[in-house]
PDB file of N, CA and C in Angstrom:
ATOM      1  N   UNK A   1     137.979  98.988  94.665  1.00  0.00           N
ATOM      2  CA  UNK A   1     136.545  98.709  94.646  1.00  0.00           C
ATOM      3  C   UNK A   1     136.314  97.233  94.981  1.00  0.00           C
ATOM      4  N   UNK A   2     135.168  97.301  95.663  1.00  0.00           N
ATOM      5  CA  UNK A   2     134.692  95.588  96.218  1.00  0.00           C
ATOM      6  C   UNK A   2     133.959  95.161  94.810  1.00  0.00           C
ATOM      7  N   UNK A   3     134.516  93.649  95.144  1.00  0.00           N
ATOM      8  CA  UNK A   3     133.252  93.089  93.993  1.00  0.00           C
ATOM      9  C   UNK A   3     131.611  92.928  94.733  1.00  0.00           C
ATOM     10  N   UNK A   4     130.855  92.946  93.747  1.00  0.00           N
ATOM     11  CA  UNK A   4     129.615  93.111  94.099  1.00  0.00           C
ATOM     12  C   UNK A   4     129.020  92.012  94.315  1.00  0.00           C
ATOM     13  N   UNK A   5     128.322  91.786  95.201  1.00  0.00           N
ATOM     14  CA  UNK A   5     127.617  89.883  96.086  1.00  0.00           C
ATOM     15  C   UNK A   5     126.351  90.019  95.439  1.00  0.00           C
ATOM     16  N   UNK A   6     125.549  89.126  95.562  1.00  0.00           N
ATOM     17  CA  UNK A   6     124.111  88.852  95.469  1.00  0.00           C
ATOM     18  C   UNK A   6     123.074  89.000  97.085  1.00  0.00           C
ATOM     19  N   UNK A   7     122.093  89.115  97.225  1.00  0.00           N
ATOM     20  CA  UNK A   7     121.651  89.111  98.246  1.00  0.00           C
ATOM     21  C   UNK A   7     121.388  87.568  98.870  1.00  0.00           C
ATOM     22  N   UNK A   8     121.291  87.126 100.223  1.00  0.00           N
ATOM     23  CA  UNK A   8     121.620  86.242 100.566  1.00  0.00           C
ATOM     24  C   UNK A   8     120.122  86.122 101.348  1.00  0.00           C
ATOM     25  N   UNK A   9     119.380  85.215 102.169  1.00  0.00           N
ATOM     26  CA  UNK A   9     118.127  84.966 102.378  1.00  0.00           C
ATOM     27  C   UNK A   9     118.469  83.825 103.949  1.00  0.00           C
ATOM     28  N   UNK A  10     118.660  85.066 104.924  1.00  0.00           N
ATOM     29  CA  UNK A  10     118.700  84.140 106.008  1.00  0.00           C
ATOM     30  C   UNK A  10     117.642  83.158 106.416  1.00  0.00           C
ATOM     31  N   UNK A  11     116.525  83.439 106.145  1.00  0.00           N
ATOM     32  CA  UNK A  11     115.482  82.728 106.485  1.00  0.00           C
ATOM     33  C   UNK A  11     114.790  82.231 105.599  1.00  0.00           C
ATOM     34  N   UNK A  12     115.429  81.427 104.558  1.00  0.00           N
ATOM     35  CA  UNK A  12     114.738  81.176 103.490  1.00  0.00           C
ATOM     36  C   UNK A  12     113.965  79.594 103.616  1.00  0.00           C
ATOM     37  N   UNK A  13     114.411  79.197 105.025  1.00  0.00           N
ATOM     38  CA  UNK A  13     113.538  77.534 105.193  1.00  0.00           C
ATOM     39  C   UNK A  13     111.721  78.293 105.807  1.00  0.00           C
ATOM     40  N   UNK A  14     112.285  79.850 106.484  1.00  0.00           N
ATOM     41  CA  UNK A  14     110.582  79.917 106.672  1.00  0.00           C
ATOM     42  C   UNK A  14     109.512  80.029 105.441  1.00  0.00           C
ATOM     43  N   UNK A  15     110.258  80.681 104.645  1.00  0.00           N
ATOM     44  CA  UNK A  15     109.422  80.973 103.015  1.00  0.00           C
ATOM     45  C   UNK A  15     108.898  79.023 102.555  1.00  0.00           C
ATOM     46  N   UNK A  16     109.770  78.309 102.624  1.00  0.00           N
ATOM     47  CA  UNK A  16     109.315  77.572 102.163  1.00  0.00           C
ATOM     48  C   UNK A  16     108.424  76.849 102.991  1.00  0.00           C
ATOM     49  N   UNK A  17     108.617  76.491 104.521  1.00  0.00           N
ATOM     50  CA  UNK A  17     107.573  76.181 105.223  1.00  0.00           C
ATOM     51  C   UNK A  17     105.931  76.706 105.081  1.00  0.00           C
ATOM     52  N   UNK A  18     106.125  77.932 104.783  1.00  0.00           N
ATOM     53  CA  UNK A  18     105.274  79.036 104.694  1.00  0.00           C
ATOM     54  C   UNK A  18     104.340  78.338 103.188  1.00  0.00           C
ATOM     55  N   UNK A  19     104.940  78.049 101.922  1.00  0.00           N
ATOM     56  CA  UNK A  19     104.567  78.032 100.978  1.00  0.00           C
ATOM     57  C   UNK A  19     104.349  76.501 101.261  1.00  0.00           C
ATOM     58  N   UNK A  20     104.779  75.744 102.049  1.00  0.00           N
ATOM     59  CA  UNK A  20     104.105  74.638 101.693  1.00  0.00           C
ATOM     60  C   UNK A  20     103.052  74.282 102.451  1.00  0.00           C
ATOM     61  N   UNK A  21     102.421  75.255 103.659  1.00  0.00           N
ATOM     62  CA  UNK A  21     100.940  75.220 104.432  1.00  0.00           C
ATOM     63  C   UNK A  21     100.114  75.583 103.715  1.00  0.00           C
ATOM     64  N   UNK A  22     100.662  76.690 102.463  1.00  0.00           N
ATOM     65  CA  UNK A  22      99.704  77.769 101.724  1.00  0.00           C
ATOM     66  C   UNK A  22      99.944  77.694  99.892  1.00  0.00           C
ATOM     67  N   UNK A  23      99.721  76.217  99.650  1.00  0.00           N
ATOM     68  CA  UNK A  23     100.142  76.321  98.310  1.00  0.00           C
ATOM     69  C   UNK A  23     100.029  77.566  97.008  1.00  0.00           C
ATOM     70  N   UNK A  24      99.082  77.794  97.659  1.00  0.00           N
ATOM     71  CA  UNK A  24      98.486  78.824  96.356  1.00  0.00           C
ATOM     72  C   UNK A  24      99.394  80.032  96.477  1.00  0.00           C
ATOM     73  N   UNK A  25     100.216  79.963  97.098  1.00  0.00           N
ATOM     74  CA  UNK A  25     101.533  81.060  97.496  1.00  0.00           C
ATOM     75  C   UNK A  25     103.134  80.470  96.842  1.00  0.00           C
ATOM     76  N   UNK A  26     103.179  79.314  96.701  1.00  0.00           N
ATOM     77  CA  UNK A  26     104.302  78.885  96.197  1.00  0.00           C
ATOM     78  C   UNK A  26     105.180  79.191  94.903  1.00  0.00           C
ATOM     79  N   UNK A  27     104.427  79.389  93.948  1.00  0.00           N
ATOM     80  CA  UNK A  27     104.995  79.847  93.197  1.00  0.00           C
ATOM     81  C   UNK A  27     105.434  81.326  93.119  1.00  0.00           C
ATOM     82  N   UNK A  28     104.489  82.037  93.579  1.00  0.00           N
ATOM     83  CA  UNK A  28     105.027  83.409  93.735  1.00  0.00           C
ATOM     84  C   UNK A  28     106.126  84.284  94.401  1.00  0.00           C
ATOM     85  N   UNK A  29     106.202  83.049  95.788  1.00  0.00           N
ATOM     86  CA  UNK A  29     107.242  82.966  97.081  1.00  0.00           C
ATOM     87  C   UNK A  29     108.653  82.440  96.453  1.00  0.00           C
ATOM     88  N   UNK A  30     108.368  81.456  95.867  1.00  0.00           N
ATOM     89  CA  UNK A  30     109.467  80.770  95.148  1.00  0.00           C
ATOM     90  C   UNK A  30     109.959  82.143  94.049  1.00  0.00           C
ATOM     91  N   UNK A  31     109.308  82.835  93.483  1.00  0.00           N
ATOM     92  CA  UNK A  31     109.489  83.908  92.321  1.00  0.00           C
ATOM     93  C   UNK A  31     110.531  85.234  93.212  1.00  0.00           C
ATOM     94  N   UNK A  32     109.748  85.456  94.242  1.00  0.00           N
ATOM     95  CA  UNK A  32     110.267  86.416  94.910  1.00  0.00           C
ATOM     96  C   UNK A  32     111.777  85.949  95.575  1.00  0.00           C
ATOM     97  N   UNK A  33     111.594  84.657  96.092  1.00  0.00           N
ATOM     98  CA  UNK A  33     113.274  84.478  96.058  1.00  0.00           C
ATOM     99  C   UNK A  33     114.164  84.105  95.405  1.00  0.00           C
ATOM    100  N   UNK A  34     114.023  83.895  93.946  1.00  0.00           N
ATOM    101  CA  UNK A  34     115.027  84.067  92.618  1.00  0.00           C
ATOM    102  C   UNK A  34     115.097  85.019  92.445  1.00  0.00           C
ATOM    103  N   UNK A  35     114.260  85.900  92.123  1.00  0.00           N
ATOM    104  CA  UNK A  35     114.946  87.605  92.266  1.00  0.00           C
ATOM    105  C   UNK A  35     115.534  87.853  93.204  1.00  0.00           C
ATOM    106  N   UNK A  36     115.609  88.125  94.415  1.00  0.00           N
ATOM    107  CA  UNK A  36     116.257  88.267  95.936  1.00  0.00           C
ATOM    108  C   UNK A  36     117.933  87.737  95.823  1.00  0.00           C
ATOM    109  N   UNK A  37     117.803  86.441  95.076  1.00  0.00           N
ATOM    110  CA  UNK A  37     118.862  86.072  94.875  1.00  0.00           C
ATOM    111  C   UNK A  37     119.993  86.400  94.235  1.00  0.00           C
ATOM    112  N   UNK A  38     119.506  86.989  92.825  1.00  0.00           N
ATOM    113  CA  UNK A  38     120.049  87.583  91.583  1.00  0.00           C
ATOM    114  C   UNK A  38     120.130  88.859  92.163  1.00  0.00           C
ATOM    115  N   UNK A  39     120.153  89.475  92.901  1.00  0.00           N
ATOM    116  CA  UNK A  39     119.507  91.082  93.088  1.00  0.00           C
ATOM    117  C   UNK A  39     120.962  91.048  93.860  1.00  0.00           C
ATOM    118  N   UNK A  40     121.621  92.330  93.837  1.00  0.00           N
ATOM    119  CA  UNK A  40     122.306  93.236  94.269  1.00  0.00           C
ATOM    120  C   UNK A  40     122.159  94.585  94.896  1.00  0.00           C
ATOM    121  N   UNK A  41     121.941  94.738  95.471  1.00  0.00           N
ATOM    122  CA  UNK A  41     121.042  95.959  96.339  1.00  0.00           C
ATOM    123  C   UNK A  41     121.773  96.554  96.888  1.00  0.00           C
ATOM    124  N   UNK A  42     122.689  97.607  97.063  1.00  0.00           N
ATOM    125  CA  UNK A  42     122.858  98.869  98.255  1.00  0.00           C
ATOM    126  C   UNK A  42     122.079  99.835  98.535  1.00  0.00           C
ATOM    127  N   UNK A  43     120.687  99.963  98.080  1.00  0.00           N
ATOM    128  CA  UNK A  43     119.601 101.040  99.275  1.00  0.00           C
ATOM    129  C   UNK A  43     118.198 100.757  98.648  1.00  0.00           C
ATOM    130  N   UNK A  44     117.385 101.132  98.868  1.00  0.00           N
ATOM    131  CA  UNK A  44     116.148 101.251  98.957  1.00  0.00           C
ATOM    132  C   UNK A  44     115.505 101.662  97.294  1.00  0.00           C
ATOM    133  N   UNK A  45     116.389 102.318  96.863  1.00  0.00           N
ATOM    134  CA  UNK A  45     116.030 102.093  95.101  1.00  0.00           C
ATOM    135  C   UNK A  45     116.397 101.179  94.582  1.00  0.00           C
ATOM    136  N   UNK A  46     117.314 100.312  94.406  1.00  0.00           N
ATOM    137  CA  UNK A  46     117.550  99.314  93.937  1.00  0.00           C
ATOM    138  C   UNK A  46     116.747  98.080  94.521  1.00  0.00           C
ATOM    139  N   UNK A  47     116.131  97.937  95.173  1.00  0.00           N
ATOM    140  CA  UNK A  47     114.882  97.464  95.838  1.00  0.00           C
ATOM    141  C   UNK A  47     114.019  97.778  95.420  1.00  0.00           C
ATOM    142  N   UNK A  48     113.468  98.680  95.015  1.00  0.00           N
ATOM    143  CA  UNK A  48     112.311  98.968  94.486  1.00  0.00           C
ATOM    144  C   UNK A  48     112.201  99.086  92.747  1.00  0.00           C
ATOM    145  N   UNK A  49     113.361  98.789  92.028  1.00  0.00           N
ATOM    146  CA  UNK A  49     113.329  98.626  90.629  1.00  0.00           C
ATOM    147  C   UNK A  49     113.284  97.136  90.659  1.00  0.00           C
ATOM    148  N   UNK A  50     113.334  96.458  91.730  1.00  0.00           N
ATOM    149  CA  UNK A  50     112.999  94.882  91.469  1.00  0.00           C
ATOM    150  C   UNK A  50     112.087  94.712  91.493  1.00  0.00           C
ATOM    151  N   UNK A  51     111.289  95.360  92.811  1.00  0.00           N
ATOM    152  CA  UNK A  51     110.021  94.905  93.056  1.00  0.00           C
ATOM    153  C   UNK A  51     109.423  96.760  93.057  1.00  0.00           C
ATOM    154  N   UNK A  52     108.911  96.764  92.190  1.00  0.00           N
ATOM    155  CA  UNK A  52     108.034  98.154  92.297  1.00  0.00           C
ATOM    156  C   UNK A  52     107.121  98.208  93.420  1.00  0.00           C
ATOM    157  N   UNK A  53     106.587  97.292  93.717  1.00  0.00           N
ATOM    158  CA  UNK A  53     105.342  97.629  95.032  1.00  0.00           C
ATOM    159  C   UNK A  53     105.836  97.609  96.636  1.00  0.00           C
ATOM    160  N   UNK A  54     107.468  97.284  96.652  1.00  0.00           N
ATOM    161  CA  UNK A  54     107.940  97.209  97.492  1.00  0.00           C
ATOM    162  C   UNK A  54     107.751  99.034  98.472  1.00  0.00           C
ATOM    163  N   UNK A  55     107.340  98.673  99.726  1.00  0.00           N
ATOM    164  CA  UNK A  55     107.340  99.977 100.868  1.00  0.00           C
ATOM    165  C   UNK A  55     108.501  99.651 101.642  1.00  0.00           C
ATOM    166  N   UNK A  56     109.245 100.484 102.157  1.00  0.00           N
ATOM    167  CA  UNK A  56     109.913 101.362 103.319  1.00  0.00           C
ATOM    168  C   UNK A  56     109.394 101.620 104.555  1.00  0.00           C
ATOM    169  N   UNK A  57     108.989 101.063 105.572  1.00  0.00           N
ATOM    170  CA  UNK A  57     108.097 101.127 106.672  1.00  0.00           C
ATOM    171  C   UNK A  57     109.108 101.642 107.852  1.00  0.00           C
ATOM    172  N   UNK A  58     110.336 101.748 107.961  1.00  0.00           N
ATOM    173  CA  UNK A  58     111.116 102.263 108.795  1.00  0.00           C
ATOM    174  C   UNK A  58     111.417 100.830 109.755  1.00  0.00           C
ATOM    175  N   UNK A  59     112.954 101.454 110.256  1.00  0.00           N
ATOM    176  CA  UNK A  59     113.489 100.737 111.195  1.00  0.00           C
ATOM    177  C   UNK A  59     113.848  99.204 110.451  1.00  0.00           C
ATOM    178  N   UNK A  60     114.582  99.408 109.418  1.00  0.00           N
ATOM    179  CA  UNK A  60     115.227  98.591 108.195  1.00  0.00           C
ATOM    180  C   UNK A  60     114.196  97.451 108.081  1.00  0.00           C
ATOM    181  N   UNK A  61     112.751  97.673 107.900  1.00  0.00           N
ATOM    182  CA  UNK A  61     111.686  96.720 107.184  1.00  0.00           C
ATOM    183  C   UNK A  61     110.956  97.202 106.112  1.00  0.00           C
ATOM    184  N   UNK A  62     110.958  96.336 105.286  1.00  0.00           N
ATOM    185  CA  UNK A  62     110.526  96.572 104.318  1.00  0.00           C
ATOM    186  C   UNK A  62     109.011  95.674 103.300  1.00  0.00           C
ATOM    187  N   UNK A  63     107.925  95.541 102.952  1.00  0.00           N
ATOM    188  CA  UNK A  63     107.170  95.007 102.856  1.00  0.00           C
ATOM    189  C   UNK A  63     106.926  94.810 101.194  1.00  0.00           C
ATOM    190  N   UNK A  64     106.732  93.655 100.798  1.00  0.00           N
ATOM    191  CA  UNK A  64     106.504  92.901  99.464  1.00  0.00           C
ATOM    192  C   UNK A  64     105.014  92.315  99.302  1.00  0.00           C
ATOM    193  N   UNK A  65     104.515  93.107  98.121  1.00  0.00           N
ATOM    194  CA  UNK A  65     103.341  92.379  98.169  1.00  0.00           C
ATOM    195  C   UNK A  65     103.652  91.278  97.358  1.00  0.00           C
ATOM    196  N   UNK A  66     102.920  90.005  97.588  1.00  0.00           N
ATOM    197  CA  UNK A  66     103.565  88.525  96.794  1.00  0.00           C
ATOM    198  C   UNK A  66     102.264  88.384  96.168  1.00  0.00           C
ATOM    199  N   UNK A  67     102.556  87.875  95.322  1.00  0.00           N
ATOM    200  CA  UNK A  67     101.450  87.193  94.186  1.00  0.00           C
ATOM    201  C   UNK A  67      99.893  88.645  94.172  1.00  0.00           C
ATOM    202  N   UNK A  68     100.427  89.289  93.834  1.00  0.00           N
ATOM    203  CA  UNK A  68      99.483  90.537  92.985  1.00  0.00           C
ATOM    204  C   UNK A  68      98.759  90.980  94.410  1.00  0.00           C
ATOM    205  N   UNK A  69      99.243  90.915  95.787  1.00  0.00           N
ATOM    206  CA  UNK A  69      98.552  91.383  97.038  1.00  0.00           C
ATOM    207  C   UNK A  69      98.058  90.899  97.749  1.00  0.00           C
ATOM    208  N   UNK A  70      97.936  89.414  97.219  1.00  0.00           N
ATOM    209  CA  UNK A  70      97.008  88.475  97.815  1.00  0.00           C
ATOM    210  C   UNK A  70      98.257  88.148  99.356  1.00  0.00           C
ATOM    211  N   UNK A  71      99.243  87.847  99.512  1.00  0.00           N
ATOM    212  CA  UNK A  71     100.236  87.927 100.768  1.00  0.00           C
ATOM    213  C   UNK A  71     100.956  89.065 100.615  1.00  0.00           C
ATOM    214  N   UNK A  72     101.699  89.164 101.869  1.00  0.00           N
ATOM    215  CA  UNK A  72     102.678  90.417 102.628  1.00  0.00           C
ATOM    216  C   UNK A  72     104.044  89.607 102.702  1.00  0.00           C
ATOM    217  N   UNK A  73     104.793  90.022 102.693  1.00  0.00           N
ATOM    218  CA  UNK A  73     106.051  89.480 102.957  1.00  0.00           C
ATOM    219  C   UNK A  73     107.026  91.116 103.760  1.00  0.00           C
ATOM    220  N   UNK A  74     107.218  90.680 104.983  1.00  0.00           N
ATOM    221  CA  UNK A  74     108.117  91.815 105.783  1.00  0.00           C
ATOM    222  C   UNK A  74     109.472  91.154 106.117  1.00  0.00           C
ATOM    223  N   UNK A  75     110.475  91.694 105.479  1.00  0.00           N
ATOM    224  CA  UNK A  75     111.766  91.716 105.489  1.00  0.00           C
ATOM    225  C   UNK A  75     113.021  92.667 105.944  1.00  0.00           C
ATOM    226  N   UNK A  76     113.690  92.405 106.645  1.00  0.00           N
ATOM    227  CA  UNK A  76     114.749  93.476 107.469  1.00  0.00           C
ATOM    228  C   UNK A  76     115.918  93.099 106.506  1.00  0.00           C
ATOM    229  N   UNK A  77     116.241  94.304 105.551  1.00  0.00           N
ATOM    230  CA  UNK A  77     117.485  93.863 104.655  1.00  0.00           C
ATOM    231  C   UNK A  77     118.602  95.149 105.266  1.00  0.00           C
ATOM    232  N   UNK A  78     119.780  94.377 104.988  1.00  0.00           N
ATOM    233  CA  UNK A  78     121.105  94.881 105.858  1.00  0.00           C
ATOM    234  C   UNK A  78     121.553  95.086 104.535  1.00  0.00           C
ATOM    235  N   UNK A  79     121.943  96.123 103.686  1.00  0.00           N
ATOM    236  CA  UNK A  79     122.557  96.101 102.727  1.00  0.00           C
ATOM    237  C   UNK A  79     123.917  96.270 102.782  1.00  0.00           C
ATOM    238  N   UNK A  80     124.720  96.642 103.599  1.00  0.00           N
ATOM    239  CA  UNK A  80     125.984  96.491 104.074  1.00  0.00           C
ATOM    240  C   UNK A  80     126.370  95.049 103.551  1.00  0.00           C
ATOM    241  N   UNK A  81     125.854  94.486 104.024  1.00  0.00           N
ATOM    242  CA  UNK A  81     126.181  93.082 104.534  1.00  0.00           C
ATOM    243  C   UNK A  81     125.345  91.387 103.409  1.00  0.00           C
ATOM    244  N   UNK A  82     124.555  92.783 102.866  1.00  0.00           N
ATOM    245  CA  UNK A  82     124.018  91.600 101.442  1.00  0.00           C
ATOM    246  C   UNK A  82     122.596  90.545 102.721  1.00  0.00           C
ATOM    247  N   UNK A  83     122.163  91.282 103.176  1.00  0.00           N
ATOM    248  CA  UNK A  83     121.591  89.947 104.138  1.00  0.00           C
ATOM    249  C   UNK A  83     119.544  90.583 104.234  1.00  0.00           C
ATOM    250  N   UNK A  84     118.731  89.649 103.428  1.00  0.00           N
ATOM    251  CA  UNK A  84     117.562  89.702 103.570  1.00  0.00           C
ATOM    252  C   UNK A  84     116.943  88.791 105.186  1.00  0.00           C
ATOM    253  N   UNK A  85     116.764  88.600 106.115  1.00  0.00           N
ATOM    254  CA  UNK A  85     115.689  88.341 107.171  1.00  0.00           C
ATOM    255  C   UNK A  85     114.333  88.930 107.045  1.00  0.00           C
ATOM    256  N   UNK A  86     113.605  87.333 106.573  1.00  0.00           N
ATOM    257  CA  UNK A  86     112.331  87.473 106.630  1.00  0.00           C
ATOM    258  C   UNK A  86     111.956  87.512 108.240  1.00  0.00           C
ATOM    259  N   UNK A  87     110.596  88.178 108.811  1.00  0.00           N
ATOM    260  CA  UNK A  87     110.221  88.421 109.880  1.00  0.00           C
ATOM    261  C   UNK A  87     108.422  88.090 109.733  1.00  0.00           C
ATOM    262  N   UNK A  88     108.253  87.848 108.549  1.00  0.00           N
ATOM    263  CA  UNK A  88     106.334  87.837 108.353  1.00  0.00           C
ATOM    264  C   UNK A  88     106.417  87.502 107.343  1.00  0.00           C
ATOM    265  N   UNK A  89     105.074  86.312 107.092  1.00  0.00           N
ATOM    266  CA  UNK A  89     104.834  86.387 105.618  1.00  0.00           C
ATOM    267  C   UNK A  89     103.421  85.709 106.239  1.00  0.00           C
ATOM    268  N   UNK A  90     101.971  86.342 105.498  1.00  0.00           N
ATOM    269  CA  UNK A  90     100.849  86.094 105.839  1.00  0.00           C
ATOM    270  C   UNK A  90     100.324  87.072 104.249  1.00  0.00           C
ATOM    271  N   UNK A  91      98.433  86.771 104.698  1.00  0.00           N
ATOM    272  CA  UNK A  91      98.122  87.315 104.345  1.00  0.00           C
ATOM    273  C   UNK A  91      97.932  88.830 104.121  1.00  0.00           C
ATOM    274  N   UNK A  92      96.713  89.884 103.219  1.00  0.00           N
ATOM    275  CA  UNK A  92      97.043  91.095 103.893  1.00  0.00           C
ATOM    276  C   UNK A  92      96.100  91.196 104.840  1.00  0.00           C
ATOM    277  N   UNK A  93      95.068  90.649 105.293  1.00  0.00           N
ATOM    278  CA  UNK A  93      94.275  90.452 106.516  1.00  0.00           C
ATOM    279  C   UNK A  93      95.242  90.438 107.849  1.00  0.00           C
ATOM    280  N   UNK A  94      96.041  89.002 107.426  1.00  0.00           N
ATOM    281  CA  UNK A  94      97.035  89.033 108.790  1.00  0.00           C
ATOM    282  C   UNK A  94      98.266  89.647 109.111  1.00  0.00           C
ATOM    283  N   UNK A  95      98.418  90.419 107.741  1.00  0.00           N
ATOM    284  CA  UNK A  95      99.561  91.520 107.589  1.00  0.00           C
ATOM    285  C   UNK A  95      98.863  92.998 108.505  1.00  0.00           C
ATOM    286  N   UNK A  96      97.483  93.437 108.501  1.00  0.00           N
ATOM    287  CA  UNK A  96      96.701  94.546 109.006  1.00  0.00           C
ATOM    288  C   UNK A  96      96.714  94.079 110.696  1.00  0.00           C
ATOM    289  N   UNK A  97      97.004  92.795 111.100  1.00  0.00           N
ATOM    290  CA  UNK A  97      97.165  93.123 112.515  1.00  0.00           C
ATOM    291  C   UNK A  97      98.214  93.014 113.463  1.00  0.00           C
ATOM    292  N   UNK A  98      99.846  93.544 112.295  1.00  0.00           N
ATOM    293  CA  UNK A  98     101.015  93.129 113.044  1.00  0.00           C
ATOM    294  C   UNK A  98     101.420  94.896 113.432  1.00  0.00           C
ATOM    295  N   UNK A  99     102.649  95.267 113.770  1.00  0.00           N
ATOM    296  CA  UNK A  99     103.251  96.037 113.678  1.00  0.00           C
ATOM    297  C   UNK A  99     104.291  95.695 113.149  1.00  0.00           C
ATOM    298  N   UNK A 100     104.326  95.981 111.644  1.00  0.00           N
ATOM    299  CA  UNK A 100     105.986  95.586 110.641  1.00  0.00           C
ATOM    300  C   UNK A 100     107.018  96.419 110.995  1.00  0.00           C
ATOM    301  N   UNK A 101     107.153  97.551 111.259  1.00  0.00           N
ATOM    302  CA  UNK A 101     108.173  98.210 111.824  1.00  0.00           C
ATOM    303  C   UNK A 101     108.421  97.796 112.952  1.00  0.00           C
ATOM    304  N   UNK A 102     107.771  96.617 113.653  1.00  0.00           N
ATOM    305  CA  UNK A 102     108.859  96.274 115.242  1.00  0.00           C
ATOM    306  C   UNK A 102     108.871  94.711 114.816  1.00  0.00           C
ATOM    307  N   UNK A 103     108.607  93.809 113.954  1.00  0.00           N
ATOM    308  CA  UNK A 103     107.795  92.540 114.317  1.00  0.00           C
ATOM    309  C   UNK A 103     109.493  91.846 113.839  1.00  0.00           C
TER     310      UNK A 103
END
């Protein structure tokens, strides 16, 4: 048996860029990637006992509402491989005019 990794956050300088245009997002962004961190994940339930509001949108993305809905966060997690890639993080206004399953 393998030992078990933590999840890893390839793009974790955009989260913070992100949180520091949009303060009122920072703490929550910052919240969501200490869990991410601590988290151990091989599928889509263990993802979703972290984050309950977490969706499954197909084509390995997955969407987080951050701070009670007020932002979107779309993420392509490789669980093989322990590896979160953020791809979006906006509002849900500017979350309603992407396509998260290709973006």
């Amino acid at each position: 048996m393998y030992a078990r990794r933590a999840m890893r956050i390839f793009t974790e300088q955009v989260i913070k860029e992100y949180a520091e245009r949009h303060p009122e997002s920072k703490v929550a962004l910052q919240d969501w990637v200490q869990k991410v961190k601590k988290s151990e994940w091989s599928c889509f339930a263990d993802v979703k006992k972290t984050f309950n509001s977490v969706d499954n949108v197909g084509n390995q993305r997955y969407v987080f509402n951050v701070k009670g809905n007020d932002f979107r966060l779309v993420a392509v997690i490789k669980f093989t491989i322990r590896f979160v890639y953020v791809r979006f993080i906006g509002t849900h206004k500017e979350y309603d005019r992407i396509d998260c399953r290709n973006i």
